[in-house]
Protein backbone atom coordinates (compact mmCIF):
# COMPACT_ATOMS: atom_id res chain seq x y z
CA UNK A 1 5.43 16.48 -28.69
CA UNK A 2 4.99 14.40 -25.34
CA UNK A 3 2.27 11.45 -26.04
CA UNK A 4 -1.19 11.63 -24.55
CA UNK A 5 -0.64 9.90 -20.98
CA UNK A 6 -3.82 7.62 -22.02
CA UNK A 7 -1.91 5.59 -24.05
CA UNK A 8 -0.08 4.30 -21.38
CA UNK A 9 -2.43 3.76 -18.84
CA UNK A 10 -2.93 0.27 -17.98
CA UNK A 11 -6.16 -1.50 -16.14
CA UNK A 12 -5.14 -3.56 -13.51
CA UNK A 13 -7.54 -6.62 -12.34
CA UNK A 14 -8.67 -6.82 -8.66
CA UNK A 15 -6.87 -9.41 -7.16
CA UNK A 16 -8.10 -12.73 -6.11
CA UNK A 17 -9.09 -14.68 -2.63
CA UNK A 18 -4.96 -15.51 -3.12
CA UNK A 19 -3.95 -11.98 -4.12
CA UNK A 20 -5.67 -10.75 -1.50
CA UNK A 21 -4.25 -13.11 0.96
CA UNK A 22 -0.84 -11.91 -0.40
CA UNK A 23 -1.43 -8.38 0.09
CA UNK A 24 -3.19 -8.92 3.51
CA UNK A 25 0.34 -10.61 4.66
CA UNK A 26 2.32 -8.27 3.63
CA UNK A 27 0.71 -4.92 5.20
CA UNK A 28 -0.37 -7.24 8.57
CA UNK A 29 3.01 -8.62 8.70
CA UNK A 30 4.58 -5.43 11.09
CA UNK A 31 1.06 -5.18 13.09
CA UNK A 32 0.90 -7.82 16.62
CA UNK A 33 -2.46 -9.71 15.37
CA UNK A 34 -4.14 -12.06 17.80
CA UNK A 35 -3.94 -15.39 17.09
CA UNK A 36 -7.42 -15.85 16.62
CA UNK A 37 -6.96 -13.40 13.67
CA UNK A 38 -7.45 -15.52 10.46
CA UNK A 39 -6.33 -13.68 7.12
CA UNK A 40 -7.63 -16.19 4.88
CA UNK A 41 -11.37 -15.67 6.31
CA UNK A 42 -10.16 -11.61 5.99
CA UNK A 43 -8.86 -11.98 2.46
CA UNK A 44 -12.47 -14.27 1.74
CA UNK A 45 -14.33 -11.02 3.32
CA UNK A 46 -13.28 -8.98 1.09
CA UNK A 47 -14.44 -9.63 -2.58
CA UNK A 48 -13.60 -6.27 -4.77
CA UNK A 49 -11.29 -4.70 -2.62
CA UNK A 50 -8.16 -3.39 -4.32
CA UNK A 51 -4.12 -3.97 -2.95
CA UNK A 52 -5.15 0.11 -1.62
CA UNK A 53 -8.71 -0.95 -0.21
CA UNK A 54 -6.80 -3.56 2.04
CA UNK A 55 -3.97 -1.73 3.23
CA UNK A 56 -6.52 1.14 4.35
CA UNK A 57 -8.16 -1.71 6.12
CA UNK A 58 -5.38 -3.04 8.14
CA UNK A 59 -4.14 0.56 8.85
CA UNK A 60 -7.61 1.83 10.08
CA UNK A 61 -7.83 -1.47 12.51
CA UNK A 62 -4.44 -0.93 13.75
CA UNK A 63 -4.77 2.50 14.70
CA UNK A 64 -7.74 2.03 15.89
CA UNK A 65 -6.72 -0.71 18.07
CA UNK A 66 -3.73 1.65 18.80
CA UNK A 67 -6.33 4.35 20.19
CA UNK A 68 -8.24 2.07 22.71
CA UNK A 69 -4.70 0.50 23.52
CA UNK A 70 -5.78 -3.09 22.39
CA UNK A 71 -2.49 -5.22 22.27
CA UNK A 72 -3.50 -7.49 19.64
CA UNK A 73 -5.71 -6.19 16.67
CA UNK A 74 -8.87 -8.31 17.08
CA UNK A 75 -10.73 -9.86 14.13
CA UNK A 76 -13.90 -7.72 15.31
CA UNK A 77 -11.27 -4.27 14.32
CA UNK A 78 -11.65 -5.75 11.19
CA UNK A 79 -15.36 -6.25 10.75
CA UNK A 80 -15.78 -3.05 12.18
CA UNK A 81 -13.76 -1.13 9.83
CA UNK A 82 -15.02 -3.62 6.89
CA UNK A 83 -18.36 -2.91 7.83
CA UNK A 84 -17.44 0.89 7.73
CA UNK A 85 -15.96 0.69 4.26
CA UNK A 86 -18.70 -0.72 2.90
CA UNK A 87 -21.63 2.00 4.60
CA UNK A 88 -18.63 4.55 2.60
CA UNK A 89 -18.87 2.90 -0.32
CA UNK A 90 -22.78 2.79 -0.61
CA UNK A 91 -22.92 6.05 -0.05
CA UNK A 92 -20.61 7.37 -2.12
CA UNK A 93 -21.93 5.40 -5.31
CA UNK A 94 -25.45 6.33 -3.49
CA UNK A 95 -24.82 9.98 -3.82
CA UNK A 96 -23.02 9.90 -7.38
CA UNK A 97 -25.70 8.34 -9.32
């Protein structure tokens, strides 16, 4: 008999302001930022988001910079789409409770 998949499931911590700085890096590494883009005041903005949360985050700035054909993404991209996640958020956990 195959064991219960359960067992092996494993809880992974949200990473930390470094984690976060890591993963933030890595995904913005291919995307032109402008140089008044700082990651560590990103990766400090962020508190609770997962390695996922962030690399929807950079991808929703860049292609949203992509669609008003900004060269750079801007650090406001980011707010914006920070901003965005979080209205998602409370209303998701709004409308499960």
């Amino acid at each position: 008999m195959c064991a219960d998949l359960r067992s092996f499931a494993q809880i992974v911590p949200l990473p930390d302001v470094g984690g976060r700085r890591k993963v933030l890096d890595l995904y913005t590494k291919p995307i032109p930022l402008d140089p008044d883009v700082d990651v560590e005041l990103l990766a400090r903005a962020t508190p609770g988001f997962s390695g996922a949360d962030l690399a929807n985050l950079v991808n929703k700035a860049a292609l949203y910079a992509s669609v008003y054909i900004y060269v750079y993404t801007y650090i406001y991209l980011f707010i914006y789409i920070h901003t965005y996640i979080h209205i998602f958020i409370y209303i998701y956990v709004y409308l499960c409770i």
